[in-house]
C-alpha atoms as a PDB file:
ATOM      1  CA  UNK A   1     -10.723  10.564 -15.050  1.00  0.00           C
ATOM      2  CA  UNK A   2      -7.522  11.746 -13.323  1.00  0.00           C
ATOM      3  CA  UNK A   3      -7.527  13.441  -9.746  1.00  0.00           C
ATOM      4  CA  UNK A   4      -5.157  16.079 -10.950  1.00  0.00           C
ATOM      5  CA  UNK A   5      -6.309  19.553  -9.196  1.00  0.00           C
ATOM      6  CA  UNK A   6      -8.218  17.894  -6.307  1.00  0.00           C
ATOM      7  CA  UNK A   7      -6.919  19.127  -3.225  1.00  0.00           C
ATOM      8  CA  UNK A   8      -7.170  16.983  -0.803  1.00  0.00           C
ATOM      9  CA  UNK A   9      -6.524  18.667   3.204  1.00  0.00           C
ATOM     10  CA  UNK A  10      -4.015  15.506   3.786  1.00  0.00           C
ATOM     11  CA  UNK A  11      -0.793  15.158   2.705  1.00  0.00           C
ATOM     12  CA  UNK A  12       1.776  11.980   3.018  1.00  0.00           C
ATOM     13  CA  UNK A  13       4.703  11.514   4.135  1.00  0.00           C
ATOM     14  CA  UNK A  14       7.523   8.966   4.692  1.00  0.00           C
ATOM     15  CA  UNK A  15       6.788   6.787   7.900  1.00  0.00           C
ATOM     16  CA  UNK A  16       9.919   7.034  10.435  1.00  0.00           C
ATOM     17  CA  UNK A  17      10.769   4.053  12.510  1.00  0.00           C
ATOM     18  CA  UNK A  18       8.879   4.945  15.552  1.00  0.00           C
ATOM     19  CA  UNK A  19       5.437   5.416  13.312  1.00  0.00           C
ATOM     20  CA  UNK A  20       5.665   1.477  12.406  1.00  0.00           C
ATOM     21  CA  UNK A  21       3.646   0.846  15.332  1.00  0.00           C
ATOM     22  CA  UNK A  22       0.761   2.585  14.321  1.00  0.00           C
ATOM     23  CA  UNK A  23       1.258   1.600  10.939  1.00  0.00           C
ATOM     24  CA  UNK A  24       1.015  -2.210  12.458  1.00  0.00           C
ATOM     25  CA  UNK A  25      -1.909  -1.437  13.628  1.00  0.00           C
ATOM     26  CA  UNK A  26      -3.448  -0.331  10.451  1.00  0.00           C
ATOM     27  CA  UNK A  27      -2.093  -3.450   9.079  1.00  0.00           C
ATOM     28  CA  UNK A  28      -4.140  -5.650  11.700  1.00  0.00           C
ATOM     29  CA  UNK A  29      -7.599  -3.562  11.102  1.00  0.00           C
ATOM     30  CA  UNK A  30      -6.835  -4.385   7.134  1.00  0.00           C
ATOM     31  CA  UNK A  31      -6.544  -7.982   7.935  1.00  0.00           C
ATOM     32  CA  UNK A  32     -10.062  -7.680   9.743  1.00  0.00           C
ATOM     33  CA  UNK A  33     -11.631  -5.875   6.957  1.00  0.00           C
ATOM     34  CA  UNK A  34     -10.760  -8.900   4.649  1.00  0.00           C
ATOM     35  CA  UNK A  35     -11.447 -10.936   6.759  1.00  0.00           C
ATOM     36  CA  UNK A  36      -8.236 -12.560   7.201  1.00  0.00           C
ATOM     37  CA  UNK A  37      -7.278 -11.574  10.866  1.00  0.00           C
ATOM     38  CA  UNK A  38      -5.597 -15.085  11.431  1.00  0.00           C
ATOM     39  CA  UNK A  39      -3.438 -15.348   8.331  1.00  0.00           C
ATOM     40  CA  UNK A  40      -1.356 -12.357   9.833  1.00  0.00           C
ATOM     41  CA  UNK A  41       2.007 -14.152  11.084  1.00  0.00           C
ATOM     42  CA  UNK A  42       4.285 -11.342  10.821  1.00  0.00           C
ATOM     43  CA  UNK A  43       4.984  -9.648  14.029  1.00  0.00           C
ATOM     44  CA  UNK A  44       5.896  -6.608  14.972  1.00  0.00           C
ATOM     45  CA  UNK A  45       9.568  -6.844  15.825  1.00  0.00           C
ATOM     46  CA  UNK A  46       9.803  -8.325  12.394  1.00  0.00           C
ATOM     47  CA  UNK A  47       8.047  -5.763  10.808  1.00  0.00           C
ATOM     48  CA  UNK A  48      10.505  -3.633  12.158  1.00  0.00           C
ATOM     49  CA  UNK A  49      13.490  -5.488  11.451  1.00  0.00           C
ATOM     50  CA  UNK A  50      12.298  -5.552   8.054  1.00  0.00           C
ATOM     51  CA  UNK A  51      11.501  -1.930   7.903  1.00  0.00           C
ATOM     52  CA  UNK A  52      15.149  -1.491   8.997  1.00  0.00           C
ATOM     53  CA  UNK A  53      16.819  -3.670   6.307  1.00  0.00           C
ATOM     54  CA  UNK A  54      14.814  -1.453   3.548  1.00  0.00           C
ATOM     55  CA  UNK A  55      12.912  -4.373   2.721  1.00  0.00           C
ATOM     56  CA  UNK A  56       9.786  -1.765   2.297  1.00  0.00           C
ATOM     57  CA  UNK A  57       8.926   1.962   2.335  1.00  0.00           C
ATOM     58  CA  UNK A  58       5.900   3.398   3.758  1.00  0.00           C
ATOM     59  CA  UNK A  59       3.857   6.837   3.232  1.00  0.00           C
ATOM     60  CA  UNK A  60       1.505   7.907   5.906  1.00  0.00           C
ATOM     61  CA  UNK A  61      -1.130  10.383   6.496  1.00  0.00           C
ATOM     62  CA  UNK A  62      -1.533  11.754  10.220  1.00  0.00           C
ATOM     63  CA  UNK A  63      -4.585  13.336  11.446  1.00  0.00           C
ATOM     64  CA  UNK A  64      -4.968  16.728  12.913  1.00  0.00           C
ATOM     65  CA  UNK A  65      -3.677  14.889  16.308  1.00  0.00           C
ATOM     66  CA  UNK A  66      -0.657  13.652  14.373  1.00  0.00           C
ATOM     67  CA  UNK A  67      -2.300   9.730  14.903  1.00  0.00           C
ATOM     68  CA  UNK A  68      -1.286   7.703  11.501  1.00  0.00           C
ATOM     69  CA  UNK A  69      -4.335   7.471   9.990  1.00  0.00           C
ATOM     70  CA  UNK A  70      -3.947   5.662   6.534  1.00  0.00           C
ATOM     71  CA  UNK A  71      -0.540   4.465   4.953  1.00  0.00           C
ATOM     72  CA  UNK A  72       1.176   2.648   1.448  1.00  0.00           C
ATOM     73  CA  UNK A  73       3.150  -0.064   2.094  1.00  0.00           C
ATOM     74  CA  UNK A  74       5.450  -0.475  -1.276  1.00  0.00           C
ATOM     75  CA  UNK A  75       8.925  -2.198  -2.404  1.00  0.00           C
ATOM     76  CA  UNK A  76      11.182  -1.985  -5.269  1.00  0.00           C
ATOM     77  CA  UNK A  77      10.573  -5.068  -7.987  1.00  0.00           C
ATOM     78  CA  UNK A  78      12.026  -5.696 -11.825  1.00  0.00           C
ATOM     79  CA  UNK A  79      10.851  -6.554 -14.664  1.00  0.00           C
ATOM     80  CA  UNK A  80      12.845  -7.980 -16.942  1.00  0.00           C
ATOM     81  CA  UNK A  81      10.841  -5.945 -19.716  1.00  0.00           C
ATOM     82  CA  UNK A  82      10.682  -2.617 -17.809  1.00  0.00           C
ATOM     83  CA  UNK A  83      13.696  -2.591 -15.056  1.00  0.00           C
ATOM     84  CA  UNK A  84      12.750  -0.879 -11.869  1.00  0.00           C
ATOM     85  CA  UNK A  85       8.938  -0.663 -11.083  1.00  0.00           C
ATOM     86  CA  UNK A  86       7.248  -0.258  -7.217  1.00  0.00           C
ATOM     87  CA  UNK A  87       5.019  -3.141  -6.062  1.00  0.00           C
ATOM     88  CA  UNK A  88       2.336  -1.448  -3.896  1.00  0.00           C
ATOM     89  CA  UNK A  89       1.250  -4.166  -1.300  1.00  0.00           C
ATOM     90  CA  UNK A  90      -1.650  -2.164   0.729  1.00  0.00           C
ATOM     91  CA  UNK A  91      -3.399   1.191   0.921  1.00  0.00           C
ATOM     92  CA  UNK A  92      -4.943   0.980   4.244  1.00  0.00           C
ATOM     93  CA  UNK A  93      -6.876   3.895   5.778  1.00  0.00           C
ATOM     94  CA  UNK A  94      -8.483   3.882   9.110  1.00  0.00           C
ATOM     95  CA  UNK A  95     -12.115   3.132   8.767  1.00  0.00           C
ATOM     96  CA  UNK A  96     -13.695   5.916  10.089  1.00  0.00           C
ATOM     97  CA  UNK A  97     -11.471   8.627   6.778  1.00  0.00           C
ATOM     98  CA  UNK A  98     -12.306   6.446   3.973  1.00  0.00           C
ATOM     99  CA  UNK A  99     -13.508   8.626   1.263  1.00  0.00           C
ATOM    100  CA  UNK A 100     -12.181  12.083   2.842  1.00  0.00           C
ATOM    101  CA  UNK A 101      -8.776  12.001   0.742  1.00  0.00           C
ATOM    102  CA  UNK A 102      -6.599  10.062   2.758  1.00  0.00           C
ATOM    103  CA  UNK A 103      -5.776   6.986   0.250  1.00  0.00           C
ATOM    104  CA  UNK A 104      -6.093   9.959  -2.522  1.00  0.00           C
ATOM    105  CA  UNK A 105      -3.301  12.126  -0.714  1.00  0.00           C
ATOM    106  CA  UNK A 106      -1.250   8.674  -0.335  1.00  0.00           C
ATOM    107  CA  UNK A 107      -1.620   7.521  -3.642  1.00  0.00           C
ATOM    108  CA  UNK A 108      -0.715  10.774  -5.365  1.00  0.00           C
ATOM    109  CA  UNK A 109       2.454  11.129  -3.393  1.00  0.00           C
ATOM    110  CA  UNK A 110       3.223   7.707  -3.989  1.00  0.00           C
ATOM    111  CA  UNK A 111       2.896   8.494  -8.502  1.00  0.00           C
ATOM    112  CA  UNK A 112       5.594  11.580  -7.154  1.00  0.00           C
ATOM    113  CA  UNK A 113       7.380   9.195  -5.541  1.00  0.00           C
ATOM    114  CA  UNK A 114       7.436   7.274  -8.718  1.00  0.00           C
ATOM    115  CA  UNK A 115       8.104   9.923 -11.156  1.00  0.00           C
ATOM    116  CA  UNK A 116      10.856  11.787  -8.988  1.00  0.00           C
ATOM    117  CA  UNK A 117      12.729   7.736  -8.946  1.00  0.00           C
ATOM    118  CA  UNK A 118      12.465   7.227 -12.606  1.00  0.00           C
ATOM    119  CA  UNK A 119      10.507   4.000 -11.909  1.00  0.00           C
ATOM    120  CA  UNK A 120       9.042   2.555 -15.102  1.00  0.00           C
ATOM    121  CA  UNK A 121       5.976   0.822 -13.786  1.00  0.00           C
ATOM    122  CA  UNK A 122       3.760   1.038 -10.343  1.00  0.00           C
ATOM    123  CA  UNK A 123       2.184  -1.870  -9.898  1.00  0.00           C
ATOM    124  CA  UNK A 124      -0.808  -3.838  -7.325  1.00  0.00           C
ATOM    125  CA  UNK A 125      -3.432  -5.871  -6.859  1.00  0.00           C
ATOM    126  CA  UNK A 126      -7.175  -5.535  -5.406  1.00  0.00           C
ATOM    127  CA  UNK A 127      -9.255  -8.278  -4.564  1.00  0.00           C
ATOM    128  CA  UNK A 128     -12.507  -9.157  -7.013  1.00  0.00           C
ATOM    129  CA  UNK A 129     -14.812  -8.044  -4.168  1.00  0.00           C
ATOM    130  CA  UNK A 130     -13.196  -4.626  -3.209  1.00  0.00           C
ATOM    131  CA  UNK A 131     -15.239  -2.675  -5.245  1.00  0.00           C
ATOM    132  CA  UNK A 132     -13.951   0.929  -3.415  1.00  0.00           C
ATOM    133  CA  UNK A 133     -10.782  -0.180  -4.137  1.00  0.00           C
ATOM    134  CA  UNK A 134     -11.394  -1.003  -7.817  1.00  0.00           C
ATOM    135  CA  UNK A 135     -13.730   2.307  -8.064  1.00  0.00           C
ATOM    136  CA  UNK A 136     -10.820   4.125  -6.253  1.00  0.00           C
ATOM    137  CA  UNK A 137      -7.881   3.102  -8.929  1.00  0.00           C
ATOM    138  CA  UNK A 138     -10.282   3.786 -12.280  1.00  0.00           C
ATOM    139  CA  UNK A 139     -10.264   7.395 -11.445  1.00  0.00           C
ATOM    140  CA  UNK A 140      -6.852   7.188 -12.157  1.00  0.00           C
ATOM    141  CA  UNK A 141      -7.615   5.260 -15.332  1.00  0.00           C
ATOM    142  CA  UNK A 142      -5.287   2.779 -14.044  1.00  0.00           C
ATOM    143  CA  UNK A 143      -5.301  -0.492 -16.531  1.00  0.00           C
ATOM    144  CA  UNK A 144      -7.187  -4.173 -15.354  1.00  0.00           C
ATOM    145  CA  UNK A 145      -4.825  -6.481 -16.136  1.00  0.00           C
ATOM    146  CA  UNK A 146      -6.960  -9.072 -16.801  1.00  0.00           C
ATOM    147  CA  UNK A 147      -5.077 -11.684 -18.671  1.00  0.00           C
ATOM    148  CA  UNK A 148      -3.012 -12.045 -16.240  1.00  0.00           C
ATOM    149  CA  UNK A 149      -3.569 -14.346 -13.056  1.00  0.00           C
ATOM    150  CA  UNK A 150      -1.950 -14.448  -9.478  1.00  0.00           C
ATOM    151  CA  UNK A 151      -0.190 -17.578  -8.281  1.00  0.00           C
ATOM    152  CA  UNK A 152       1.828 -18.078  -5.058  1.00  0.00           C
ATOM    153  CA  UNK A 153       3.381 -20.291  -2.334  1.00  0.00           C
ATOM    154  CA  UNK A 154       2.915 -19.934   1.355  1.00  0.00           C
ATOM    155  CA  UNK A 155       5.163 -20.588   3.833  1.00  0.00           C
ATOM    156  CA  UNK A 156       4.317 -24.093   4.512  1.00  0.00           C
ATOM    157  CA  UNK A 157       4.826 -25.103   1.152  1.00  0.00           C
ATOM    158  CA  UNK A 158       7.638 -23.439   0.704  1.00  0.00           C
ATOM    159  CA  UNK A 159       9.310 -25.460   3.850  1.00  0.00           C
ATOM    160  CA  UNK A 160       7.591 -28.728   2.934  1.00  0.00           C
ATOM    161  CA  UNK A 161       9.612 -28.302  -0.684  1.00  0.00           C
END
């Protein structure tokens, strides 16, 4: 099922420095939500500092107040079969709009984003029990990847190599 002619009331746009705050914030109450509020070691001046060094793009949705009220968090990867594609880290939205449009409005302008940067594949992850988050990607028919599994190194290991 595609979301094509749902109009959502929000629309995103791309953060600016001073939103990164906020958009901290969001990151912090996603953290909480997974139950993972003490793996977060990244501070905010380095989130900054990142943001500045184009390490990361972000789209945001502001309330009628103009708060930041749900946000993408992507980056540019390759693939050595493909060439450019988007890694999509998080879709976070403020508890309180879930399921009003905000990650819909975010998501759509991130597949513009795509399209209008020739990008070849957008690409993410949702955790096993996140079934919103599954139920929220099949409406865009998006595909499972299931043969394929997730590996990584943390920092300590990384330093300890």
């Amino acid at each position: 099922m595609s979301t094509e002619g749902i109009i959502s009331k929000y629309t995103a746009t791309k953060a600016d420095y001073e939103d990164l705050t906020s958009c901290f914030d969001l990151i912090r109450l996603l953290a909480e939500y997974e139950k993972a509020a003490d793996e977060v070691s990244l501070t905010l001046s380095e989130f900054q500092e990142d943001y500045k060094n184009g390490k990361f793009e972000i789209l945001l949705c502001r309330d009628l107040c103009k708060a930041v009220i749900g946000m993408a968090l992507f980056y540019p990867i390759y693939s050595t079969w493909k060439g450019t594609c988007i890694y999509l880290e998080d879709i976070i939205v403020s508890p309180e709009y879930r399921r009003k449009g905000v990650g819909t409005a975010i998501f759509d302008e991130l597949i513009q984003y795509c399209k209008t940067s020739g990008v070849k594949r957008l690409k993410w992850q949702v955790l096993d029990w996140n079934q919103l988050g599954i139920d929220f990607y099949a409406k865009y028919a998006a595909i499972h990847e299931q043969e394929w599994l997730s590996f990584k190194l943390n920092y300590d290991q990384i330093q300890s190599f």
